[in-house]
C-alpha atoms as a PDB file:
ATOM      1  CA  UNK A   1      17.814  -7.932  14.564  1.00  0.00           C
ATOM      2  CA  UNK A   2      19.152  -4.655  13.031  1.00  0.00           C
ATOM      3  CA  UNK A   3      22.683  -3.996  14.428  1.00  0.00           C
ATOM      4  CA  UNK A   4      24.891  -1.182  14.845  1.00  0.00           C
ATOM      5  CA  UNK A   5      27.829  -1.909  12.055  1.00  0.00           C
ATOM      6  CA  UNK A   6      25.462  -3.640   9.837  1.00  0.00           C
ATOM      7  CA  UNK A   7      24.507  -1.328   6.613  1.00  0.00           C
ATOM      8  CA  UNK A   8      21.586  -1.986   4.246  1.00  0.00           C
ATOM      9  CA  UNK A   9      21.731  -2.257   1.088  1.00  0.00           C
ATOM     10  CA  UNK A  10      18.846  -2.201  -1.957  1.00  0.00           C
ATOM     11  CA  UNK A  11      19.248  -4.995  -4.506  1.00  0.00           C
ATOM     12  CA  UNK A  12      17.141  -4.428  -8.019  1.00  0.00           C
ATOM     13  CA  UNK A  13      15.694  -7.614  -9.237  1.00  0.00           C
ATOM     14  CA  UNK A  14      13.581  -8.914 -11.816  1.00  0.00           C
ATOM     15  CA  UNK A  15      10.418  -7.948 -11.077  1.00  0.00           C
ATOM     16  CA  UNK A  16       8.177 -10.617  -9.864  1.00  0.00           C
ATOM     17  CA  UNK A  17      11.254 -12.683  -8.216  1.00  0.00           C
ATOM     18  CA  UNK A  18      12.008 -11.176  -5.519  1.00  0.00           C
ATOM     19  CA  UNK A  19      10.998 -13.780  -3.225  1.00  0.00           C
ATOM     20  CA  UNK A  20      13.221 -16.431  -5.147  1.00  0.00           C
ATOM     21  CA  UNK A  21      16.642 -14.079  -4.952  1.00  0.00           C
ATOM     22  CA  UNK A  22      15.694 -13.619  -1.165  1.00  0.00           C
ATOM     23  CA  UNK A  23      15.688 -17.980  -1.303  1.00  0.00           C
ATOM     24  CA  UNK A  24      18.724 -17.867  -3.283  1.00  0.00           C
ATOM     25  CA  UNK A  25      20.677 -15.430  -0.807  1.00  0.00           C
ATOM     26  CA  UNK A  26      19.527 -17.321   1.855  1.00  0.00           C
ATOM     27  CA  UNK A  27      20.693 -20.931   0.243  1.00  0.00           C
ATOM     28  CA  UNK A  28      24.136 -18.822  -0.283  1.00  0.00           C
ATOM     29  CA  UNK A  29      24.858 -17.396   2.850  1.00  0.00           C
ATOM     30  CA  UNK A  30      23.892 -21.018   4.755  1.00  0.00           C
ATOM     31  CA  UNK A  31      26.444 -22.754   2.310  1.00  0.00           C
ATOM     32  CA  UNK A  32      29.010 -20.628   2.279  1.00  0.00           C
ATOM     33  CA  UNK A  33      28.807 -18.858   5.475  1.00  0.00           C
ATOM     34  CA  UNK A  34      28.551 -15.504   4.643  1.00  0.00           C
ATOM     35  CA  UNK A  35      27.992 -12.509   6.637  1.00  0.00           C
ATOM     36  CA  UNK A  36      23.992 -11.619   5.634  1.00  0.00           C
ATOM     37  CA  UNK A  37      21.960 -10.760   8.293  1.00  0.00           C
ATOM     38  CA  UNK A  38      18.783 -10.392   6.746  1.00  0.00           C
ATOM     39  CA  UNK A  39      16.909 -10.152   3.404  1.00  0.00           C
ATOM     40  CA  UNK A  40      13.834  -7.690   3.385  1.00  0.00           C
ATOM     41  CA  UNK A  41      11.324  -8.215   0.541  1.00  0.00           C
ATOM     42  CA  UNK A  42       8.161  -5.923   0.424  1.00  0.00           C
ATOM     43  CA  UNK A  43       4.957  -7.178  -1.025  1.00  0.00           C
ATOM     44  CA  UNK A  44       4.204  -4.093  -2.114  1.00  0.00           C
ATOM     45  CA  UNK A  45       7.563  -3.114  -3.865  1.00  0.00           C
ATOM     46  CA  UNK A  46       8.145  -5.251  -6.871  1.00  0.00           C
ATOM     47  CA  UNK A  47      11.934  -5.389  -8.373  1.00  0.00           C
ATOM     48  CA  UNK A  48      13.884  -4.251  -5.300  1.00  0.00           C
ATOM     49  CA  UNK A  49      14.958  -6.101  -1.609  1.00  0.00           C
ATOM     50  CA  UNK A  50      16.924  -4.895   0.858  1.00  0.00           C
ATOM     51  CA  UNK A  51      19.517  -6.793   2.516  1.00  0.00           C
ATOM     52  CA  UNK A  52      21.086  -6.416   5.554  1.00  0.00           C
ATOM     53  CA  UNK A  53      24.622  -6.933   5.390  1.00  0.00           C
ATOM     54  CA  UNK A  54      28.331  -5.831   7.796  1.00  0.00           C
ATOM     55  CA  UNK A  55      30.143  -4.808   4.576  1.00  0.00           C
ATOM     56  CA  UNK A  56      29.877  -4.188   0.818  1.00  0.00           C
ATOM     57  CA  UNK A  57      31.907  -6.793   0.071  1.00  0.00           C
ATOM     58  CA  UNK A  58      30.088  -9.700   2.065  1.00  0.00           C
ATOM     59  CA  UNK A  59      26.955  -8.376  -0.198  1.00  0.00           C
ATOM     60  CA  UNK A  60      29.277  -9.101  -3.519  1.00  0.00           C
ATOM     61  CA  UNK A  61      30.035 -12.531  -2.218  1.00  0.00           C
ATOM     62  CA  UNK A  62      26.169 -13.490  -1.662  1.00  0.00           C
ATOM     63  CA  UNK A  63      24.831 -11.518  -4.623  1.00  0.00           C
ATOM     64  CA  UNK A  64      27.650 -12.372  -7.599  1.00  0.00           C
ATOM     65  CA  UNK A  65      26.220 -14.360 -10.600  1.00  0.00           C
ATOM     66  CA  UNK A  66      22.803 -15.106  -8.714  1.00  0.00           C
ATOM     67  CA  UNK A  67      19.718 -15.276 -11.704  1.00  0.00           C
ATOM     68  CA  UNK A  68      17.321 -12.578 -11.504  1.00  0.00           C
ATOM     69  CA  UNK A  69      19.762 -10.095  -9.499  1.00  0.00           C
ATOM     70  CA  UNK A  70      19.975  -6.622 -11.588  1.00  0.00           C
ATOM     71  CA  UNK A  71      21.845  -4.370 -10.125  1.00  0.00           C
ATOM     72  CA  UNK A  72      22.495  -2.775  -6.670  1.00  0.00           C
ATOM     73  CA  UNK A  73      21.476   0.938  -5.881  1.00  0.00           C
ATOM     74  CA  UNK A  74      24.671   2.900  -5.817  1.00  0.00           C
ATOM     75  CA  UNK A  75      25.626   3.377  -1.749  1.00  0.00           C
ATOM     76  CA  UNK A  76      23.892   2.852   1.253  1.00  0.00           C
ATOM     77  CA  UNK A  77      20.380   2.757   2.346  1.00  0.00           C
ATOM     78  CA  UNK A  78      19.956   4.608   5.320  1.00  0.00           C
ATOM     79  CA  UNK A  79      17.167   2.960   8.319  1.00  0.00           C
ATOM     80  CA  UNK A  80      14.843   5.707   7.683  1.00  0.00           C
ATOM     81  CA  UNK A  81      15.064   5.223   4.118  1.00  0.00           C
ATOM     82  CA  UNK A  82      13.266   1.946   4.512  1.00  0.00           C
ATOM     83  CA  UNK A  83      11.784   2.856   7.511  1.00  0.00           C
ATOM     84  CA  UNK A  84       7.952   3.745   6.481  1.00  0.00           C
ATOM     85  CA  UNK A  85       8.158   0.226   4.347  1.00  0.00           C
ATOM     86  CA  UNK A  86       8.824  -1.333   7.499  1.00  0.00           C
ATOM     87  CA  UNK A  87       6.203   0.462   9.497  1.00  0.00           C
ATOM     88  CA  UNK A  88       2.607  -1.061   9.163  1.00  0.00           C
ATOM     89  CA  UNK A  89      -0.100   0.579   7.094  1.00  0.00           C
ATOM     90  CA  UNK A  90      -3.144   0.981   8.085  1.00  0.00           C
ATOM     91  CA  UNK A  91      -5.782  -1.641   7.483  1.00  0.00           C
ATOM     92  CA  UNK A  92      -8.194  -1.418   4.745  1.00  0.00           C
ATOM     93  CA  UNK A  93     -11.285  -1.291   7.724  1.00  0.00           C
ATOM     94  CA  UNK A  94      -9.397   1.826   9.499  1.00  0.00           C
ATOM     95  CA  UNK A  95     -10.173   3.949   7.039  1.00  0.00           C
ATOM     96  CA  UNK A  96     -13.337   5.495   5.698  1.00  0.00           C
ATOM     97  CA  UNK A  97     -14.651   7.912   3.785  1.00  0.00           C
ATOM     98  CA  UNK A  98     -13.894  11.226   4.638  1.00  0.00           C
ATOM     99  CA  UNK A  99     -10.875  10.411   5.469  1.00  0.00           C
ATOM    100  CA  UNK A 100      -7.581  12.874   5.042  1.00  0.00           C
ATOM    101  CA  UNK A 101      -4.811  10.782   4.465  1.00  0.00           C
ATOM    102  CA  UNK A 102      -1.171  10.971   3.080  1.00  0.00           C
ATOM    103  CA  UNK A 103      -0.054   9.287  -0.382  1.00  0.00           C
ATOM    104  CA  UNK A 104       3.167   7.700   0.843  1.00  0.00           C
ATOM    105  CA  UNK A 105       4.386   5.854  -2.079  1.00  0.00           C
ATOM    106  CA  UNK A 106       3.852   6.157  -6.268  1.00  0.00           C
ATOM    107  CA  UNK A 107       3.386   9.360  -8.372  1.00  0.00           C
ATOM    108  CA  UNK A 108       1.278  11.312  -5.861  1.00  0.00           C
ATOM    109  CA  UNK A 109       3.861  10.199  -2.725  1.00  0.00           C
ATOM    110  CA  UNK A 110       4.020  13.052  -0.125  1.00  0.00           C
ATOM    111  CA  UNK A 111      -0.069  14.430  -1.092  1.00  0.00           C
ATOM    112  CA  UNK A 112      -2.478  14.717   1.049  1.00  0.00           C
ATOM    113  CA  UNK A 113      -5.952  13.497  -0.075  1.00  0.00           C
ATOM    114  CA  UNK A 114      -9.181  12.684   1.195  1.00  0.00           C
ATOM    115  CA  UNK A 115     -11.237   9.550   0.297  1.00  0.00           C
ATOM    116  CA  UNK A 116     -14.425   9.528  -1.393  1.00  0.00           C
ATOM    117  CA  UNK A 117     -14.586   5.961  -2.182  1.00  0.00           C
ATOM    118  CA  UNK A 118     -13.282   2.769  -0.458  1.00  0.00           C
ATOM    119  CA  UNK A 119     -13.434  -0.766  -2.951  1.00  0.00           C
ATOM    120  CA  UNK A 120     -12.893  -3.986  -0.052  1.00  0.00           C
ATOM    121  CA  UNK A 121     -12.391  -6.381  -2.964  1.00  0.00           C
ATOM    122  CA  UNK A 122      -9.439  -4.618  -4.856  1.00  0.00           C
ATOM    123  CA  UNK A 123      -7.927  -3.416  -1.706  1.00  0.00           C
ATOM    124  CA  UNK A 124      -8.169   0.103  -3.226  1.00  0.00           C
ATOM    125  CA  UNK A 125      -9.377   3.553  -2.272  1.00  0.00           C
ATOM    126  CA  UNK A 126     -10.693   6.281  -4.564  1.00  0.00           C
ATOM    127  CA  UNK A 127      -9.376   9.671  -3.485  1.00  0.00           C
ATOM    128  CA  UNK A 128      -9.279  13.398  -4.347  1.00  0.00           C
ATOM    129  CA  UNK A 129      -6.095  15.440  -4.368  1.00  0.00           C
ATOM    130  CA  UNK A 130      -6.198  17.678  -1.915  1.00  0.00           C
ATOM    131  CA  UNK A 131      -2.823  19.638  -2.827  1.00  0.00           C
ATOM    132  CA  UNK A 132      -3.890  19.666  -6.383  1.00  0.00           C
ATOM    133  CA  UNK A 133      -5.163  23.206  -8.103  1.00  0.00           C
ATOM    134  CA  UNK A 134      -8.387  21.550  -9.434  1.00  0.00           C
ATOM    135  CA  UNK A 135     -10.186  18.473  -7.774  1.00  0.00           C
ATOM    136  CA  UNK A 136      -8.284  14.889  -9.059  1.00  0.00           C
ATOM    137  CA  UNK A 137     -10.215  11.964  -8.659  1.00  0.00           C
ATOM    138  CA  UNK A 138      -7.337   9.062  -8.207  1.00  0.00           C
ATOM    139  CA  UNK A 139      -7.678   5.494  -7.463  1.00  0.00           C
ATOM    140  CA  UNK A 140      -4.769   4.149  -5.276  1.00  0.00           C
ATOM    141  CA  UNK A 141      -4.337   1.039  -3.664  1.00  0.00           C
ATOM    142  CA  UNK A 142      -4.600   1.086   0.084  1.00  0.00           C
ATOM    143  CA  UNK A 143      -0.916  -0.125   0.997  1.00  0.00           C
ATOM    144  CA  UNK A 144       0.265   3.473  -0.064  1.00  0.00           C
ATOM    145  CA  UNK A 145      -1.781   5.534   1.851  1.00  0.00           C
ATOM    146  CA  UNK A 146      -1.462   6.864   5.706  1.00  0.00           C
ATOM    147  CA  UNK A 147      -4.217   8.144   7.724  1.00  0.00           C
ATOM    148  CA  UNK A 148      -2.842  12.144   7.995  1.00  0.00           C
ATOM    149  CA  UNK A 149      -1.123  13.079  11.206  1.00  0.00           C
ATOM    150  CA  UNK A 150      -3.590  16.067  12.189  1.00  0.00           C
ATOM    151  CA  UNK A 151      -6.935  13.198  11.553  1.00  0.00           C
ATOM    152  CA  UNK A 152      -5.407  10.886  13.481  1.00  0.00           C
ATOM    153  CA  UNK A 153      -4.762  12.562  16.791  1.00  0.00           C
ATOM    154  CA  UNK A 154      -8.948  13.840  16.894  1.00  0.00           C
END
């Protein structure tokens, strides 16, 4: 439950373990009662978490000399930076081809597109660049795109 005072905080990790420094806050903060609220790890965004925490220095306590914890990113995270992570994408079956949708994470984030091939088994879709100058055939995995606003309300 997101509260008021509580501030959020991004946590680099080694990539791959970001499951296991989520365990290892969690063993922390039950064991020496320290003021986490909660530990966000994204399937689909390896090295990072974000964690959920009153102050700064209640993150230091959980975080200090943990294994595979790299770094913090400097300040802050803001709700609506982590927002559209927490927001669910669409489903691999809502989308077809045809399709205009928005690249919302990766090289191409903030594109629109439109999908000219859809591959169930890698959970990927094959899509043309619609803001490029010539025509971009990209493959992208499905997790990182968003049916476009104006398709969705037809």
């Amino acid at each position: 439950m997101i509260q008021k005072q509580s501030k959020f905080f991004i946590i680099r990790t080694t990539g791959g373990q970001e499951h296991t420094v989520a365990r290892l806050i969690e063993n922390r903060v039950a064991t020496k009662n320290i003021n986490i609220l909660s530990v966000i790890v994204f399937d689909n965004v390896k090295g990072y978490i974000v964690v959920e925490a009153m102050d700064g220095n209640a993150l230091m306590n959980a975080l200090s000399g943990l294994k595979h914890v790299r770094g913090q990113l400097k300040g802050e995270a803001a709700l609506s930076d982590i927002e559209n992570l927490l927001i669910k994408k669409p489903s691999i079956s809502e989308l077809a081809i045809d399709d205009v949708v928005e690249i919302i994470g990766g090289p191409f984030k903030g594109m629109k597109a439109k999908i000219t091939m859809i591959d169930y088994d890698k959970q990927e879709a094959r899509v043309v660049l619609l803001d490029a100058q010539y025509q971009l055939p990209v493959t992208i995995d499905i997790n990182y795109l968003r049916l476009h606003q104006k398709a969705q309300q037809q």
